[in-house]
N, C-alpha and C. Protein backbone atom coordinates (compact mmCIF):
# COMPACT_ATOMS: atom_id res chain seq x y z
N UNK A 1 -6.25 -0.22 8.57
CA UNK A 1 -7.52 0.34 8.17
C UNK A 1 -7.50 1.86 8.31
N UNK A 2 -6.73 2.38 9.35
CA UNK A 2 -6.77 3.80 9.17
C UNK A 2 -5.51 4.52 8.64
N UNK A 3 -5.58 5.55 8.33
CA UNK A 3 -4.21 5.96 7.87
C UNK A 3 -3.50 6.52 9.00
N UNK A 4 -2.13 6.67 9.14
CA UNK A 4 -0.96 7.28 9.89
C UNK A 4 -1.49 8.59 10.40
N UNK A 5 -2.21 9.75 9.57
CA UNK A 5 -2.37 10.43 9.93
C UNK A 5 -3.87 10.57 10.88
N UNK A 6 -4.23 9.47 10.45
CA UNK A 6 -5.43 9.50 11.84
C UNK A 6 -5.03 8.93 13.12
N UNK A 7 -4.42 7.88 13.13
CA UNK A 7 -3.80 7.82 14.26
C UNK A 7 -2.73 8.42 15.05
N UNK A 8 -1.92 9.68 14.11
CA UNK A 8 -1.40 10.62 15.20
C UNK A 8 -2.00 11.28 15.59
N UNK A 9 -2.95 11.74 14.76
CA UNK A 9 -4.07 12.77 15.65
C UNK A 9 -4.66 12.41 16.78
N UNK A 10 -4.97 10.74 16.65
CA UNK A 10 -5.73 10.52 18.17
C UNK A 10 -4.59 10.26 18.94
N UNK A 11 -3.31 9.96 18.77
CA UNK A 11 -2.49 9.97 20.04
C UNK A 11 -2.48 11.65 20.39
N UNK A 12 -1.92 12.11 19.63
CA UNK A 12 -1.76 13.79 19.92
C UNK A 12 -3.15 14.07 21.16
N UNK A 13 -4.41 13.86 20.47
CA UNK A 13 -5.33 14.46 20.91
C UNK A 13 -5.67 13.63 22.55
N UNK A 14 -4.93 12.87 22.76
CA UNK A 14 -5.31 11.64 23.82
C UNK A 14 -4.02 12.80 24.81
N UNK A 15 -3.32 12.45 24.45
CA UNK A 15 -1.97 13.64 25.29
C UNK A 15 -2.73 14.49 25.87
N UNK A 16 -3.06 15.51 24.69
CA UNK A 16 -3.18 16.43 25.53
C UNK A 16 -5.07 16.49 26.01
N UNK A 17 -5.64 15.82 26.07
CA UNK A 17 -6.91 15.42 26.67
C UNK A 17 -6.55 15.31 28.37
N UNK A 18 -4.76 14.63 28.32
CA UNK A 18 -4.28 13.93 29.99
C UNK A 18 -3.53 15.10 30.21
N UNK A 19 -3.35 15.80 29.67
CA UNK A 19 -2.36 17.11 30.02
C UNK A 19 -3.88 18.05 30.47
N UNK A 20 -4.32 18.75 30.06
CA UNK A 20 -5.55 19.62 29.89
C UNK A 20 -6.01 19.69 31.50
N UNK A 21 -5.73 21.34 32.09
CA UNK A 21 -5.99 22.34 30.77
C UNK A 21 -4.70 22.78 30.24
N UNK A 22 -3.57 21.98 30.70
CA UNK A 22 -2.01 22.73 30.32
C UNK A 22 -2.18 22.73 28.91
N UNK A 23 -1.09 23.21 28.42
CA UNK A 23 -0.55 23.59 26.74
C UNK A 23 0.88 23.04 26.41
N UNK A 24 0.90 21.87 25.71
CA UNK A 24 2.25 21.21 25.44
C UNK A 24 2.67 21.70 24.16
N UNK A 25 4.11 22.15 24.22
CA UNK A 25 4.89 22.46 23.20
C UNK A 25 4.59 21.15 22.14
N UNK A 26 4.79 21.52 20.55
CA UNK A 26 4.97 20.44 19.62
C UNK A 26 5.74 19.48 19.86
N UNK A 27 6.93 20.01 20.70
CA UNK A 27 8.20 18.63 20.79
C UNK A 27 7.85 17.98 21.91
N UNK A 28 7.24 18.27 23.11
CA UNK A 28 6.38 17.88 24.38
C UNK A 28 5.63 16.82 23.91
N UNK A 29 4.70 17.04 22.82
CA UNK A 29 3.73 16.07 22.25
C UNK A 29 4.74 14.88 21.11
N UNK A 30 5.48 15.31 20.46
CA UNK A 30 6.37 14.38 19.68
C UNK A 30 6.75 13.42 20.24
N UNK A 31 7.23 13.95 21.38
CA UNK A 31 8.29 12.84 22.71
C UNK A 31 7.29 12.28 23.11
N UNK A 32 6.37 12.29 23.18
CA UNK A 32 5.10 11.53 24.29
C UNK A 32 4.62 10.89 22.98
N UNK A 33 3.97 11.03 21.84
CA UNK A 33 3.26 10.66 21.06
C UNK A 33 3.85 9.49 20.69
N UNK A 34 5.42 9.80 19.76
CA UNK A 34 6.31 9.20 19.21
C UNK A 34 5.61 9.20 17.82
N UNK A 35 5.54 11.10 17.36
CA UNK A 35 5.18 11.33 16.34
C UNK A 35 6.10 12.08 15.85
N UNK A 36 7.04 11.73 14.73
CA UNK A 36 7.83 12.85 14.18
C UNK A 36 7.11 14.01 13.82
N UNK A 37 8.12 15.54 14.48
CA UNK A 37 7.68 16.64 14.85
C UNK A 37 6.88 16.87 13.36
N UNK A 38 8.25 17.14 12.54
CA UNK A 38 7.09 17.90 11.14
C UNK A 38 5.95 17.44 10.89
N UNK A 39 5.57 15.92 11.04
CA UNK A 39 4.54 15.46 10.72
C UNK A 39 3.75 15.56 11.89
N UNK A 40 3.80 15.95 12.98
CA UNK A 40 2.59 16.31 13.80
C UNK A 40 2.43 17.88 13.46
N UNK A 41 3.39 19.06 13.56
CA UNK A 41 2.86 20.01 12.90
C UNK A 41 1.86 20.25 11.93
N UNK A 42 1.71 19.29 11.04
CA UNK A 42 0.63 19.37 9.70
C UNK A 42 -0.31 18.52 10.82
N UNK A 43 -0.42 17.72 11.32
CA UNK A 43 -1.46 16.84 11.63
C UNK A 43 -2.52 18.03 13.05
N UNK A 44 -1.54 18.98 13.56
CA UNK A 44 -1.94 19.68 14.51
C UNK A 44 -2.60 20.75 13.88
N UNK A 45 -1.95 21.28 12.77
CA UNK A 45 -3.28 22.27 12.08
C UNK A 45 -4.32 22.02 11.29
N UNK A 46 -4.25 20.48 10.87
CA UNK A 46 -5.54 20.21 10.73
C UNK A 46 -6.58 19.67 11.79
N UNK A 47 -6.25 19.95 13.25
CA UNK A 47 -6.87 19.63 14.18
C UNK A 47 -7.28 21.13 14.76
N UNK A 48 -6.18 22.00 14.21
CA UNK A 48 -5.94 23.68 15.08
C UNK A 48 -7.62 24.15 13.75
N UNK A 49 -7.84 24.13 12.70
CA UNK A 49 -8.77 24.50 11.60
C UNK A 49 -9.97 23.84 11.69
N UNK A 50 -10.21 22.31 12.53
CA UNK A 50 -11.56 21.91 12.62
C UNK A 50 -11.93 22.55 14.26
N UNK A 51 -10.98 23.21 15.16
CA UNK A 51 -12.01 24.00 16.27
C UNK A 51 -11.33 22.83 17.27
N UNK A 52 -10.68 22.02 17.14
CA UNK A 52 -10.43 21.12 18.48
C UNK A 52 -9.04 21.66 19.12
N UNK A 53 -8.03 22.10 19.22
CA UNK A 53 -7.05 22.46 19.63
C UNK A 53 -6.91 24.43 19.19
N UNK A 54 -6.05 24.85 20.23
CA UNK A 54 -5.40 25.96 19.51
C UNK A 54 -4.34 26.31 19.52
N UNK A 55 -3.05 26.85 19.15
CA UNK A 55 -2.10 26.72 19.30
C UNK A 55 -1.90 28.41 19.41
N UNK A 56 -0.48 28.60 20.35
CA UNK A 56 -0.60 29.76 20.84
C UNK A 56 1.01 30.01 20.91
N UNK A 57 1.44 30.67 20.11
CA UNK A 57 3.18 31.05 20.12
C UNK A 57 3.83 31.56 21.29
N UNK A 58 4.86 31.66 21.61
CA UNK A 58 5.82 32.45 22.40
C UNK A 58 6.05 31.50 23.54
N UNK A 59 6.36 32.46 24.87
CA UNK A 59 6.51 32.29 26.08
C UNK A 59 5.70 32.05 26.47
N UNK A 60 5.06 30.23 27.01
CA UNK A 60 4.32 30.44 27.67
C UNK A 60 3.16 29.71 26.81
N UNK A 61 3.29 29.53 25.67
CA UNK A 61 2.23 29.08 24.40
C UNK A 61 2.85 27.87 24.20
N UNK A 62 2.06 27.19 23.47
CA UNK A 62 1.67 25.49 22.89
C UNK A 62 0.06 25.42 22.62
N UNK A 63 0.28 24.20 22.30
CA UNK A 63 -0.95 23.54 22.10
C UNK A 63 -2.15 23.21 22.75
N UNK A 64 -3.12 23.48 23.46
CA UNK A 64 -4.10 22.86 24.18
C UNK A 64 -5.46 22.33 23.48
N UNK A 65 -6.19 21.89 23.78
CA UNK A 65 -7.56 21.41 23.68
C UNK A 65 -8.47 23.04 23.54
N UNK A 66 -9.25 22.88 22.72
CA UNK A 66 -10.21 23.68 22.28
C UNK A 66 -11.36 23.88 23.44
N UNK A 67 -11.78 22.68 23.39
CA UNK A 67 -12.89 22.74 24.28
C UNK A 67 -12.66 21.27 24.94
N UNK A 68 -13.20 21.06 26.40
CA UNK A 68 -13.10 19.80 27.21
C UNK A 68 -12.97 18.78 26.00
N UNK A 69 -12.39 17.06 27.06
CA UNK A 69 -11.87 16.40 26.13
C UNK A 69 -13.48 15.48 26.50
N UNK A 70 -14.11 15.83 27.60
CA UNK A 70 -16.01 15.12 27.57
C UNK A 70 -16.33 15.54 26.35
N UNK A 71 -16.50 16.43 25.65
CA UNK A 71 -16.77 17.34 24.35
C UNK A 71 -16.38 16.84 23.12
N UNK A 72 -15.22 16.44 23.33
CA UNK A 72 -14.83 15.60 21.85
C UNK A 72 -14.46 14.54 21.45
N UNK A 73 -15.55 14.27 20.44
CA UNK A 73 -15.69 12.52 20.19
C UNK A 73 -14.71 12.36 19.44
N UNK A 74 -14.11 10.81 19.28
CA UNK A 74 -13.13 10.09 17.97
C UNK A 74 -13.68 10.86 16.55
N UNK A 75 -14.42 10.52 16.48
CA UNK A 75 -15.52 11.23 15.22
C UNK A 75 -14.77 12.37 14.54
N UNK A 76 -15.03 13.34 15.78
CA UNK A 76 -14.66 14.49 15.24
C UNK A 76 -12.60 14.69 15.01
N UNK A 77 -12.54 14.09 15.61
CA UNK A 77 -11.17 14.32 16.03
C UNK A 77 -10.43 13.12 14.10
N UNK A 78 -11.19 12.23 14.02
CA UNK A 78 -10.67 11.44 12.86
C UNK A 78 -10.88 12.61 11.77
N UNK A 79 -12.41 13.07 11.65
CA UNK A 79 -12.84 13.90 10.68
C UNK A 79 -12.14 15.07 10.17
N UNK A 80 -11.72 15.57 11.07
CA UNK A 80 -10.61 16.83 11.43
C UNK A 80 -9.64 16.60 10.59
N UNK A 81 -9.02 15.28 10.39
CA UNK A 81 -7.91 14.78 9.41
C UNK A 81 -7.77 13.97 8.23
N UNK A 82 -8.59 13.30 8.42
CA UNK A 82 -9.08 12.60 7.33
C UNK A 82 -10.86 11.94 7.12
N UNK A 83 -11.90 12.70 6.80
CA UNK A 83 -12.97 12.74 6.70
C UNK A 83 -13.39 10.67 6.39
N UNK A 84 -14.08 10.49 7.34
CA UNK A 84 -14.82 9.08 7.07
C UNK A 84 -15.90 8.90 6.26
N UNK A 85 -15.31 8.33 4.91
CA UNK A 85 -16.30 8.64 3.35
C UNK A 85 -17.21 7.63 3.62
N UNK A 86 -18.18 7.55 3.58
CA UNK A 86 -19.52 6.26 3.75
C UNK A 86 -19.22 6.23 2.16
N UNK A 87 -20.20 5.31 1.84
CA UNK A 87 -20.41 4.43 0.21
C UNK A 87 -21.64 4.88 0.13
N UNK A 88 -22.23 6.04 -0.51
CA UNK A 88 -23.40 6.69 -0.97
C UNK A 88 -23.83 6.16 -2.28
N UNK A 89 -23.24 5.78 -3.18
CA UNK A 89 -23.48 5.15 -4.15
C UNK A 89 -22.54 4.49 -5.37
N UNK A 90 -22.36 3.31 -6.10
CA UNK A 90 -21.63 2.49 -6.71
C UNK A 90 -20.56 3.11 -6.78
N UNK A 91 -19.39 2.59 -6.26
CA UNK A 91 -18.15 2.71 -6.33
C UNK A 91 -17.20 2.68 -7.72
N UNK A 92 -18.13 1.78 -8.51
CA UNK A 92 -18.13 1.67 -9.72
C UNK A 92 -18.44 2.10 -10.61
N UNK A 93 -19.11 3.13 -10.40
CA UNK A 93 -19.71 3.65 -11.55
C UNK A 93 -21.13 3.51 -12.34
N UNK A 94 -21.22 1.83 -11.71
CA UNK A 94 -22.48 1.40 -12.72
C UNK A 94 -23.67 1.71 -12.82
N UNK A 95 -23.78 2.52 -13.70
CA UNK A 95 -25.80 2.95 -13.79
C UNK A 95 -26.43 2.05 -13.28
N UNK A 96 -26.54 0.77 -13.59
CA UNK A 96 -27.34 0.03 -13.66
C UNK A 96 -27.69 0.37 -11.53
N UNK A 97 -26.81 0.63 -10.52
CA UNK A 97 -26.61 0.69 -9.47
C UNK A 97 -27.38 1.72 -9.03
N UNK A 98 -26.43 2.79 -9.45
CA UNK A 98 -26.95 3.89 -8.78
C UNK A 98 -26.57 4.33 -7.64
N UNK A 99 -27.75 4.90 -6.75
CA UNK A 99 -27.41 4.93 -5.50
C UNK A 99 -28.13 3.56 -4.76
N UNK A 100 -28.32 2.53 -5.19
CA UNK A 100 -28.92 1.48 -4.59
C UNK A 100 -27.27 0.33 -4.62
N UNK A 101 -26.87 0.27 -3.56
CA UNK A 101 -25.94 -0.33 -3.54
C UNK A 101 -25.73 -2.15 -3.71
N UNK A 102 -24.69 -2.24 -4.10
CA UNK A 102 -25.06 -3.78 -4.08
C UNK A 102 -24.84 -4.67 -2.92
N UNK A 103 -25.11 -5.92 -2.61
CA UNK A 103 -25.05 -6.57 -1.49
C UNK A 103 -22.97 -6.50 -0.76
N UNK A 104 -22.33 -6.67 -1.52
CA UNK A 104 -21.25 -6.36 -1.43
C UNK A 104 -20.93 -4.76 -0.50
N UNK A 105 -20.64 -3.89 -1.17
CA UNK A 105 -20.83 -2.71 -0.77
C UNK A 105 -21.93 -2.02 0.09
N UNK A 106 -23.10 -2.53 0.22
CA UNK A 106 -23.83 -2.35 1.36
C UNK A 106 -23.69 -2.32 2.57
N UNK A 107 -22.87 -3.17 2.60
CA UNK A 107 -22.05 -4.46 3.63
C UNK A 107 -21.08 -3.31 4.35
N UNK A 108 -20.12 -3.31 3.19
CA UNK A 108 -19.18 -2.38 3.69
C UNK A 108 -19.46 -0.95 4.10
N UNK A 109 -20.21 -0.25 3.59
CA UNK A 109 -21.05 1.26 4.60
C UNK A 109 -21.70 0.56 5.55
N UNK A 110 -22.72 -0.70 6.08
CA UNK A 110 -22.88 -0.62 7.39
C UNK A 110 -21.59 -0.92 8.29
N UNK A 111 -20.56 -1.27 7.92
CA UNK A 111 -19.41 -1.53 8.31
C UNK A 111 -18.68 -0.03 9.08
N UNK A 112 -19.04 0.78 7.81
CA UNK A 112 -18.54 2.36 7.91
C UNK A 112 -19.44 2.88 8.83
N UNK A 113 -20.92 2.75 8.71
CA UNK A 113 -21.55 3.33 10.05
C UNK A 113 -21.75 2.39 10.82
N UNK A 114 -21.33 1.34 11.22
CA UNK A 114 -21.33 1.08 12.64
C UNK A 114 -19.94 1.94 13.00
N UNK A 115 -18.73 2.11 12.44
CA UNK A 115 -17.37 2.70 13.15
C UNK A 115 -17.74 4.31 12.97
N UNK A 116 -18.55 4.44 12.55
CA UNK A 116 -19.04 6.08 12.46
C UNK A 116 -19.63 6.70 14.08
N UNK A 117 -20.38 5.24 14.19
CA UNK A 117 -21.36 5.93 15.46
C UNK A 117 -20.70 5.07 16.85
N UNK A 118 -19.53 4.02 16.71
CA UNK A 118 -18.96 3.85 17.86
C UNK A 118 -17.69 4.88 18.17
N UNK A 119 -17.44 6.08 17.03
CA UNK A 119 -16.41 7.37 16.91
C UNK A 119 -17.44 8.17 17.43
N UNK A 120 -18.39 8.78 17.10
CA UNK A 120 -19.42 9.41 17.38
C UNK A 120 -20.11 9.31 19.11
N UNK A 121 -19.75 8.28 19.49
CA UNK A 121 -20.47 7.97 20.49
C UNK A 121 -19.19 7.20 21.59
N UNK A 122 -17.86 7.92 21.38
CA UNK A 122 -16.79 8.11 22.27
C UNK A 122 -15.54 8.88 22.24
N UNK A 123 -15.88 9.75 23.69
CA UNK A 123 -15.43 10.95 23.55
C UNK A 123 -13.91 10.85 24.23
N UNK A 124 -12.61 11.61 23.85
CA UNK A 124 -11.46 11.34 24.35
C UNK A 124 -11.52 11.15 26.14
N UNK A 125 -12.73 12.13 27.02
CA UNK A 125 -12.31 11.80 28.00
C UNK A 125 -12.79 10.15 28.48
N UNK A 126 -13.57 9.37 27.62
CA UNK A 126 -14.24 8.21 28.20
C UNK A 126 -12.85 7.43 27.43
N UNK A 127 -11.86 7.56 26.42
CA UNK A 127 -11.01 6.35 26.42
C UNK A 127 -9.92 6.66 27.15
N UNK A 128 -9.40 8.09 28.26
CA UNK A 128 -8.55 8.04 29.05
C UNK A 128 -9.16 7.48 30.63
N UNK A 129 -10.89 7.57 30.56
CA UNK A 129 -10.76 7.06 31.85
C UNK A 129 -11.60 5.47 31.63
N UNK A 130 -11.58 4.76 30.95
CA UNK A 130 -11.57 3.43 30.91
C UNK A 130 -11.14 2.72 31.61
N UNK A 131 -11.33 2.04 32.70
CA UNK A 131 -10.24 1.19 33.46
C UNK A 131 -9.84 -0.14 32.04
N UNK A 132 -8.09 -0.29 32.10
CA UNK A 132 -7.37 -1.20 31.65
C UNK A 132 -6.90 -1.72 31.89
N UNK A 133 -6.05 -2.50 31.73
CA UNK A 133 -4.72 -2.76 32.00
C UNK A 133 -3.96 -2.62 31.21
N UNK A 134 -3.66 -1.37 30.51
CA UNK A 134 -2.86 -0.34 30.11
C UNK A 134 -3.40 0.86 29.88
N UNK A 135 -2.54 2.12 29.88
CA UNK A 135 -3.12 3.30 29.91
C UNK A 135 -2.55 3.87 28.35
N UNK A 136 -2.96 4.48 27.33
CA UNK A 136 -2.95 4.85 26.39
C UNK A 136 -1.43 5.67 26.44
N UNK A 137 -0.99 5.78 25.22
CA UNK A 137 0.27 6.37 25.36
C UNK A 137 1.14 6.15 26.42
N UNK A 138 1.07 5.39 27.48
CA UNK A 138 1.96 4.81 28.71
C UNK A 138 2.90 3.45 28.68
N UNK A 139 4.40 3.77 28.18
CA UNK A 139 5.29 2.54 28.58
C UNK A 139 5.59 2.14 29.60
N UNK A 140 4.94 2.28 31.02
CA UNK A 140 5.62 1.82 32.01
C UNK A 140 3.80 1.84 32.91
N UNK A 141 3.91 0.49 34.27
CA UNK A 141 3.11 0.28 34.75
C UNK A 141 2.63 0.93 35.91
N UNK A 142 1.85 1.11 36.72
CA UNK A 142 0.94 1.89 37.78
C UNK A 142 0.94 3.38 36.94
N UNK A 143 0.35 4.04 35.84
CA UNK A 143 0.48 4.92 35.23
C UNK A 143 -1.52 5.39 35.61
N UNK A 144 -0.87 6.09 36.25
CA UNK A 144 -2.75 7.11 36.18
C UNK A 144 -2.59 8.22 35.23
N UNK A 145 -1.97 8.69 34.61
CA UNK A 145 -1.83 9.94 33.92
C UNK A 145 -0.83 9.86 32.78
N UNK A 146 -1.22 10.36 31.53
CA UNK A 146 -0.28 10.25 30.38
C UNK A 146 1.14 10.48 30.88
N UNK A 147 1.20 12.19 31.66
CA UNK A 147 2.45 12.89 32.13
C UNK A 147 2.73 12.39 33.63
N UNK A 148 2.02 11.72 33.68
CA UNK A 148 2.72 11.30 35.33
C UNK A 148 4.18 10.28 34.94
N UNK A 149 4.91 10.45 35.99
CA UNK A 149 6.23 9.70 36.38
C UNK A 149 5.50 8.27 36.29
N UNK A 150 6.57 7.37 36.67
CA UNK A 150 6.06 6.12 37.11
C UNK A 150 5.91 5.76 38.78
N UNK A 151 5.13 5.27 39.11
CA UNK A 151 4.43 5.59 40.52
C UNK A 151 5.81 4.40 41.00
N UNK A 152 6.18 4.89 42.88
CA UNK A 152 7.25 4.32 43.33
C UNK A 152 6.61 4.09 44.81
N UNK A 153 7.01 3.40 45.15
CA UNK A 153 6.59 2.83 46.37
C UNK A 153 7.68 3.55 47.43
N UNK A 154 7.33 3.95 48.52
CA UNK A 154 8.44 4.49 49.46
C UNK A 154 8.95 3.60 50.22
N UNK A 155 10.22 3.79 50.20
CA UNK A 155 11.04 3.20 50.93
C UNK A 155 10.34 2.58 52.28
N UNK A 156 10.79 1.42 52.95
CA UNK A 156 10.24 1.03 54.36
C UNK A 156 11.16 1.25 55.51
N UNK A 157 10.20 1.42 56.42
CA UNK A 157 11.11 2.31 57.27
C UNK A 157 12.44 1.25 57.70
N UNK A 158 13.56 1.83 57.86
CA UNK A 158 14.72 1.14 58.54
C UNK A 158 13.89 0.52 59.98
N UNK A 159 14.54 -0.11 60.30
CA UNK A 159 14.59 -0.73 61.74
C UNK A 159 14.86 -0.18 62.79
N UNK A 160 16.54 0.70 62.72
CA UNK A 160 16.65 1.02 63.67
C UNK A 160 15.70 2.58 64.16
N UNK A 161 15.66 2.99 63.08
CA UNK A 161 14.17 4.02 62.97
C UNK A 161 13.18 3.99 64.14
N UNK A 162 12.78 2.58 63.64
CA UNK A 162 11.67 1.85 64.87
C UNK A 162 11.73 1.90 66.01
N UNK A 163 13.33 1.72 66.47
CA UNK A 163 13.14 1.29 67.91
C UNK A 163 13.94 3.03 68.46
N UNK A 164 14.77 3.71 67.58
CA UNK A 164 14.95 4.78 68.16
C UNK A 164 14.46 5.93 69.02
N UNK A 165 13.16 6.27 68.79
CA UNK A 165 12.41 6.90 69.17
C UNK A 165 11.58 6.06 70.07
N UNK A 166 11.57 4.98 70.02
CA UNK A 166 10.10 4.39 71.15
C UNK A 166 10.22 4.74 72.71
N UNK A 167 8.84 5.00 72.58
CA UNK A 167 8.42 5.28 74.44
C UNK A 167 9.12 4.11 75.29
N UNK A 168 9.56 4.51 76.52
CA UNK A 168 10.27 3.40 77.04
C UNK A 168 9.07 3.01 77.98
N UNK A 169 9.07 1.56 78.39
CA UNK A 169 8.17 1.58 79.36
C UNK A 169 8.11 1.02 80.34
């Protein structure tokens, strides 16, 4: 239902929502996304031109978030790349229609605004902190953070550890 390029944008934009306020290089976000680079380049300046990211050259520059990721809804972030067309009037053409749609196509724009206003009404930081049982962009388990490692349990202490040091009594 959506195209390729809306869904790299919301991985891209989910990254660095878990990175933020850092600034990830394009290939930083490729490797994490598992978006081929050229094609996130185009997908990042049409995110860098609607005001949600900015990108910043040299030493020291990448990509970050525009403004907080509380701030920006799916909505905007889909819109940014590929605009969500509602059905304003006959798809078909037919006078006889108009802008009075038929039972068919009616159907399908409340379809379009119900996914209009459940984009509208969730913002990247509410689908990174969702409790799941999986974390977005994460192949591996106990993951609190896009860029975090995978969480490791520490070693238990040896034995003889234990008794080396004890108070004698």
């Amino acid at each position: 239902m959506f195209s390729q390029t809306v869904e790299y944008a919301l991985r891209a934009m989910i990254h660095l929502a878990a990175a933020a306020p850092a600034a990830r290089t394009t290939d930083q976000i490729a490797v994490a996304t598992q978006v081929p680079r050229a094609y996130l380049s185009k997908v990042i300046q049409g995110l860098a031109q609607a005001g949600l990211v900015r990108s910043q050259r040299g030493l020291g520059g990448g990509v970050s978030l525009q403004k907080s990721a509380e701030n920006i809804t799916i909505l905007e972030v889909v819109n940014a790349v590929e605009p969500l067309q509602r059905i304003r009037s006959c798809p078909l053409n037919l006078a006889a229609h108009g802008t009075h749609l038929c039972p068919l196509h009616r159907r399908m724009d409340n379809a379009l605004a119900a996914m209009e206003n459940a984009f509208r009404n969730s913002t990247l930081a509410e689908v990174l902190a969702e409790p799941a049982t999986s974390v977005p962009l994460c192949d591996f388990t106990n993951c609190d953070r896009l860029t975090a490692p995978p969480a490791t349990n520490p070693p238990p202490p040896r034995p003889d550890s234990l008794t080396e040091n004890s108070p004698s009594g």
